[in-house]
N, C-alpha and C. Protein backbone atom coordinates (compact mmCIF):
# COMPACT_ATOMS: atom_id res chain seq x y z
N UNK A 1 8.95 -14.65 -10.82
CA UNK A 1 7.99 -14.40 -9.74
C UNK A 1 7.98 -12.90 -9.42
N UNK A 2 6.47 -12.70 -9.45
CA UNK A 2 6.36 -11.16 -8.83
C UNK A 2 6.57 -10.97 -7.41
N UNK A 3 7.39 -9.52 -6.76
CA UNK A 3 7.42 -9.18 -5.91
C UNK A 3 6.63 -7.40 -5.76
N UNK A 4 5.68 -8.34 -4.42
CA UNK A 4 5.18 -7.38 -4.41
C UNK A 4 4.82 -5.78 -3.27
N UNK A 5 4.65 -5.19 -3.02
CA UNK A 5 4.15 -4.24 -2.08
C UNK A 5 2.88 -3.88 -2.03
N UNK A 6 2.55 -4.32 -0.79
CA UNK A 6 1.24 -3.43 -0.45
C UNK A 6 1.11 -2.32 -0.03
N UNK A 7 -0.09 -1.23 -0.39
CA UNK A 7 -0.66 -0.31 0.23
C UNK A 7 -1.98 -0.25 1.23
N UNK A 8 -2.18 -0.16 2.48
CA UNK A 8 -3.31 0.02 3.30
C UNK A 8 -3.76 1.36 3.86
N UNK A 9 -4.90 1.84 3.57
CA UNK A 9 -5.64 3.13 4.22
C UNK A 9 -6.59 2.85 4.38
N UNK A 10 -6.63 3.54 5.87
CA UNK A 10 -8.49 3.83 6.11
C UNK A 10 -8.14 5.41 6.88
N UNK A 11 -9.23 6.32 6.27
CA UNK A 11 -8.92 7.18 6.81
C UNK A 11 -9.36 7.70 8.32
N UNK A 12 -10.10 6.64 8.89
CA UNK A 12 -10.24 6.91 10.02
C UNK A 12 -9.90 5.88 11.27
N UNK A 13 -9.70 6.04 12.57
CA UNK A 13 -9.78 4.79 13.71
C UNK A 13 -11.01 4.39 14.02
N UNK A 14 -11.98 4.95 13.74
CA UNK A 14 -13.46 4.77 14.61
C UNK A 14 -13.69 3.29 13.88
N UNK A 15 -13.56 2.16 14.41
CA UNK A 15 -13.38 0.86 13.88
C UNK A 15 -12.99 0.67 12.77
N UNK A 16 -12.32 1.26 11.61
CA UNK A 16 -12.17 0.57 10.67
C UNK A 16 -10.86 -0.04 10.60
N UNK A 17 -10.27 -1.00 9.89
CA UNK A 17 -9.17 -1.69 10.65
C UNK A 17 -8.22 -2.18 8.86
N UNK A 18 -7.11 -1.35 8.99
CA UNK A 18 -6.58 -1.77 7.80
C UNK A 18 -6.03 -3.41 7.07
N UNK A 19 -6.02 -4.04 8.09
CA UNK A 19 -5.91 -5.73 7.84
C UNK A 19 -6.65 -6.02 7.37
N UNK A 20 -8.03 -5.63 7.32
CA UNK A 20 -9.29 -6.48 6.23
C UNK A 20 -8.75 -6.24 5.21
N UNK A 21 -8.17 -4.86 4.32
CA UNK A 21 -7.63 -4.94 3.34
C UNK A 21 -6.37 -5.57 2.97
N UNK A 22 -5.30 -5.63 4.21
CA UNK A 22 -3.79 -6.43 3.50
C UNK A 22 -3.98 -7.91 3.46
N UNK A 23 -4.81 -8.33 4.50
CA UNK A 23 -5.65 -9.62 4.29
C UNK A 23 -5.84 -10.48 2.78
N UNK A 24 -7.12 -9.17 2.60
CA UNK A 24 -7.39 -9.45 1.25
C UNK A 24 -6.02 -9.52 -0.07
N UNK A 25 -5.48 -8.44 -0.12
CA UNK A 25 -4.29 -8.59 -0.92
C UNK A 25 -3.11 -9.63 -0.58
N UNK A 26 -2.90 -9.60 0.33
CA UNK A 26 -2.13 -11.07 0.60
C UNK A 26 -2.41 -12.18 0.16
N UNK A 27 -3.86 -12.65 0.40
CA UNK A 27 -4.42 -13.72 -0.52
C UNK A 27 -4.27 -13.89 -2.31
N UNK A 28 -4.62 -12.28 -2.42
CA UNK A 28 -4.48 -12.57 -3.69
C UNK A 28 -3.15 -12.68 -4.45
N UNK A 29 -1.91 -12.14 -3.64
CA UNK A 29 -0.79 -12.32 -3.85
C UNK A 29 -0.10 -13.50 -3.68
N UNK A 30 -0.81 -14.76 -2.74
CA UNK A 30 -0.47 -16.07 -2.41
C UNK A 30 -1.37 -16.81 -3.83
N UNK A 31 -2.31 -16.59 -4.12
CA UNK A 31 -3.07 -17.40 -5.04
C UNK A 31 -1.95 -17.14 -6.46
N UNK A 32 -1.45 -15.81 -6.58
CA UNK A 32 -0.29 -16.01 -7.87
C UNK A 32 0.76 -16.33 -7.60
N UNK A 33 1.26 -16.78 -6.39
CA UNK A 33 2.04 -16.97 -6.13
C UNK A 33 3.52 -15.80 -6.17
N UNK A 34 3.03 -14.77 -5.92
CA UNK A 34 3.56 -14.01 -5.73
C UNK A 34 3.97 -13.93 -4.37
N UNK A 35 5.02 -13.22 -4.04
CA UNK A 35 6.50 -12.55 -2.91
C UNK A 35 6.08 -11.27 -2.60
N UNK A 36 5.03 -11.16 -0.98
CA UNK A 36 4.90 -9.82 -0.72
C UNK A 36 6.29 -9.25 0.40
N UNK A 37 6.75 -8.46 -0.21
CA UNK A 37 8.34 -7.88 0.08
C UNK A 37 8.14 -6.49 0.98
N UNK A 38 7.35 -6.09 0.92
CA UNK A 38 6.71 -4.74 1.89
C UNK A 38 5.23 -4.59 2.20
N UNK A 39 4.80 -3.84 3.13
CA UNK A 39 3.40 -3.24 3.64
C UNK A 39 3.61 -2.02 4.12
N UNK A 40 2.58 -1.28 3.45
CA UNK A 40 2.61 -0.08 3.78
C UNK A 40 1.10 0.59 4.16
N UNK A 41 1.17 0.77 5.64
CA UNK A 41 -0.16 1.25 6.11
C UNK A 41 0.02 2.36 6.34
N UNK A 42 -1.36 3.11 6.18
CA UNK A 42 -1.19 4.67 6.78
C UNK A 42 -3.09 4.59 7.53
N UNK A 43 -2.52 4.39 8.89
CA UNK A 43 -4.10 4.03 9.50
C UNK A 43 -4.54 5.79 10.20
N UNK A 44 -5.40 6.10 10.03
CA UNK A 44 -6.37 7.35 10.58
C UNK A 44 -5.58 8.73 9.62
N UNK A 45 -5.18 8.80 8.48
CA UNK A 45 -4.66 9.68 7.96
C UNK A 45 -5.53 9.68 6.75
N UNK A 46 -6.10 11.03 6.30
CA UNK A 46 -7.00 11.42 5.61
C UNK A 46 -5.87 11.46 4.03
N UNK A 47 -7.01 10.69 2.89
CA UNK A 47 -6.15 10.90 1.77
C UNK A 47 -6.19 11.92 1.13
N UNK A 48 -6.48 13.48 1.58
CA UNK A 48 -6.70 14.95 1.08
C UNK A 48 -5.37 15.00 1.64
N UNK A 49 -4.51 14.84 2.81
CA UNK A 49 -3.79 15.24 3.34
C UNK A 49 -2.23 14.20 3.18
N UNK A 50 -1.28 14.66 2.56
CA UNK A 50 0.45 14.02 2.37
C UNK A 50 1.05 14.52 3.53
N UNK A 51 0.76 15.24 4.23
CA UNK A 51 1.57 15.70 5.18
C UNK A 51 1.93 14.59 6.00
N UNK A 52 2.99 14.21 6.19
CA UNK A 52 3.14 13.28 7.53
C UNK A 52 3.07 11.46 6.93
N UNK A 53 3.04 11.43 5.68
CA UNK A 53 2.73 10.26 5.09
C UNK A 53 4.19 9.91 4.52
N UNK A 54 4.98 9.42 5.80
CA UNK A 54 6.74 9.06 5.56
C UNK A 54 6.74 7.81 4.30
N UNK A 55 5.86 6.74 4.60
CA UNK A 55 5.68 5.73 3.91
C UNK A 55 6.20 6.40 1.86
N UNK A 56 5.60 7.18 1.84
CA UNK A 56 6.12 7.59 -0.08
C UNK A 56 7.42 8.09 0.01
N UNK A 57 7.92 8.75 1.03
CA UNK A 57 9.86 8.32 0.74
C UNK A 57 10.29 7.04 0.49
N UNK A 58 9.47 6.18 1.22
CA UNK A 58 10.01 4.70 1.45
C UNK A 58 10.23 3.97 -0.15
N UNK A 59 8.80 4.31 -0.48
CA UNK A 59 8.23 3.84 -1.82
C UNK A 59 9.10 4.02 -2.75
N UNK A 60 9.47 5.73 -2.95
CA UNK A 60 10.19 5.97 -4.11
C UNK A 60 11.74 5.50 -3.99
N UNK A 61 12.07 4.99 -2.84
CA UNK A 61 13.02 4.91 -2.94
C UNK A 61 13.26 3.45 -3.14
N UNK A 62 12.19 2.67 -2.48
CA UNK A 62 12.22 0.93 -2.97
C UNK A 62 11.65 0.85 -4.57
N UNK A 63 10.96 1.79 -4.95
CA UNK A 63 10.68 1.37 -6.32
C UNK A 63 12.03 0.81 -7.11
N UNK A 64 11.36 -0.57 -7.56
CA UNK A 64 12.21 -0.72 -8.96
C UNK A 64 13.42 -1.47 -7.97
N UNK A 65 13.55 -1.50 -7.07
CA UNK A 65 14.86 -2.77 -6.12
C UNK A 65 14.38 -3.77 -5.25
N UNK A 66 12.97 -3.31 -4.94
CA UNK A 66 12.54 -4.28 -4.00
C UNK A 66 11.46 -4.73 -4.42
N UNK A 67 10.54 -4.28 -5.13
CA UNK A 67 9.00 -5.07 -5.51
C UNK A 67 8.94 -3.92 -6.96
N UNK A 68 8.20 -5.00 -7.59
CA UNK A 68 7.74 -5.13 -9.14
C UNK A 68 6.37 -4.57 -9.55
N UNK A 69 5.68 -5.12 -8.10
CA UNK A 69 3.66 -5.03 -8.67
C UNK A 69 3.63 -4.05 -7.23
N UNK A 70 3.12 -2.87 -7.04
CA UNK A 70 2.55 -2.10 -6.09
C UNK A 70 1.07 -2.42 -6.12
N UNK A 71 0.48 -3.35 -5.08
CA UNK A 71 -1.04 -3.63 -5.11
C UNK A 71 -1.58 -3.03 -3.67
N UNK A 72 -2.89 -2.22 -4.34
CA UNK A 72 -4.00 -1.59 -3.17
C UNK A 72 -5.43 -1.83 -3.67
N UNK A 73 -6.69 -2.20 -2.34
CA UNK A 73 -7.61 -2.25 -3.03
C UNK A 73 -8.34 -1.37 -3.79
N UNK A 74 -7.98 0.02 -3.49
CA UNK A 74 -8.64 1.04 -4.28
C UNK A 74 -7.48 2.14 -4.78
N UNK A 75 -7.25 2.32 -5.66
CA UNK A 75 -6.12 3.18 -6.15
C UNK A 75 -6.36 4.84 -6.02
N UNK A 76 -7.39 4.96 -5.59
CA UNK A 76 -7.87 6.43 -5.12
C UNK A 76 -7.43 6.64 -3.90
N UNK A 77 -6.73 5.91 -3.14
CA UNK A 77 -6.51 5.98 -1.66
C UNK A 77 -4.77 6.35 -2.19
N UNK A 78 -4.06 6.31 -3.46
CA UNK A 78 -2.87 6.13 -3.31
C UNK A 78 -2.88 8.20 -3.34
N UNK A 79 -1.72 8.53 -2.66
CA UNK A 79 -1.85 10.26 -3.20
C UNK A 79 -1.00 10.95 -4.45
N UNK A 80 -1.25 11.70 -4.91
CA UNK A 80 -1.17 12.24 -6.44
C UNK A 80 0.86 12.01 -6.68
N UNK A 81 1.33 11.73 -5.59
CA UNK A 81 3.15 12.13 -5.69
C UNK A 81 3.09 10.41 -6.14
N UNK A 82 2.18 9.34 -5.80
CA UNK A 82 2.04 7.91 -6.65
C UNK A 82 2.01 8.37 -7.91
N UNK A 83 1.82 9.34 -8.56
CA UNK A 83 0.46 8.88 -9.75
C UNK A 83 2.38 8.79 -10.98
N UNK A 84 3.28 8.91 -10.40
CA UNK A 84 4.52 8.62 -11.81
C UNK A 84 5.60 7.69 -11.40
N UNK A 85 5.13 6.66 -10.79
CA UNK A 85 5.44 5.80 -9.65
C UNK A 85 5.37 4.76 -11.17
């Protein structure tokens, strides 16, 4: 069984609400029956900007002990220090 982690962004508060997306990935992680083991939101933080985005210490350091599949709905939202993840 896969274990997995989510990623959530929206880069702004003016209604947009990051649960429509972990929502969505949760489902699809229950339909394989997959083990979501983390969530990782970064709500009103622009994806031009890493500054202040604690969540990718977290990551690199759970990679590979705690979850298997890193799932987001758009992989352009992940920032470039993902891309050897």
């Amino acid at each position: 069984m896969k274990r997995a982690a989510i990623y959530a962004r929206v880069s702004t508060n003016n209604g947009q609400d990051p649960e429509v997306q972990l929502a969505e990935i949760r489902e699809f992680c229950m339909r394989r029956e997959w083990t979501t083991v983390k969530e990782y939101v970064d709500k009103g933080i622009s994806g031009a900007k890493e500054v202040g985005r604690r969540w990718i210490i977290c990551l690199l350091i759970a990679a590979g002990a705690r979850w298997t599949v890193l799932l987001s709905i758009d992989t352009t939202v992940l920032p470039a220090a993902c891309a050897n993840l």
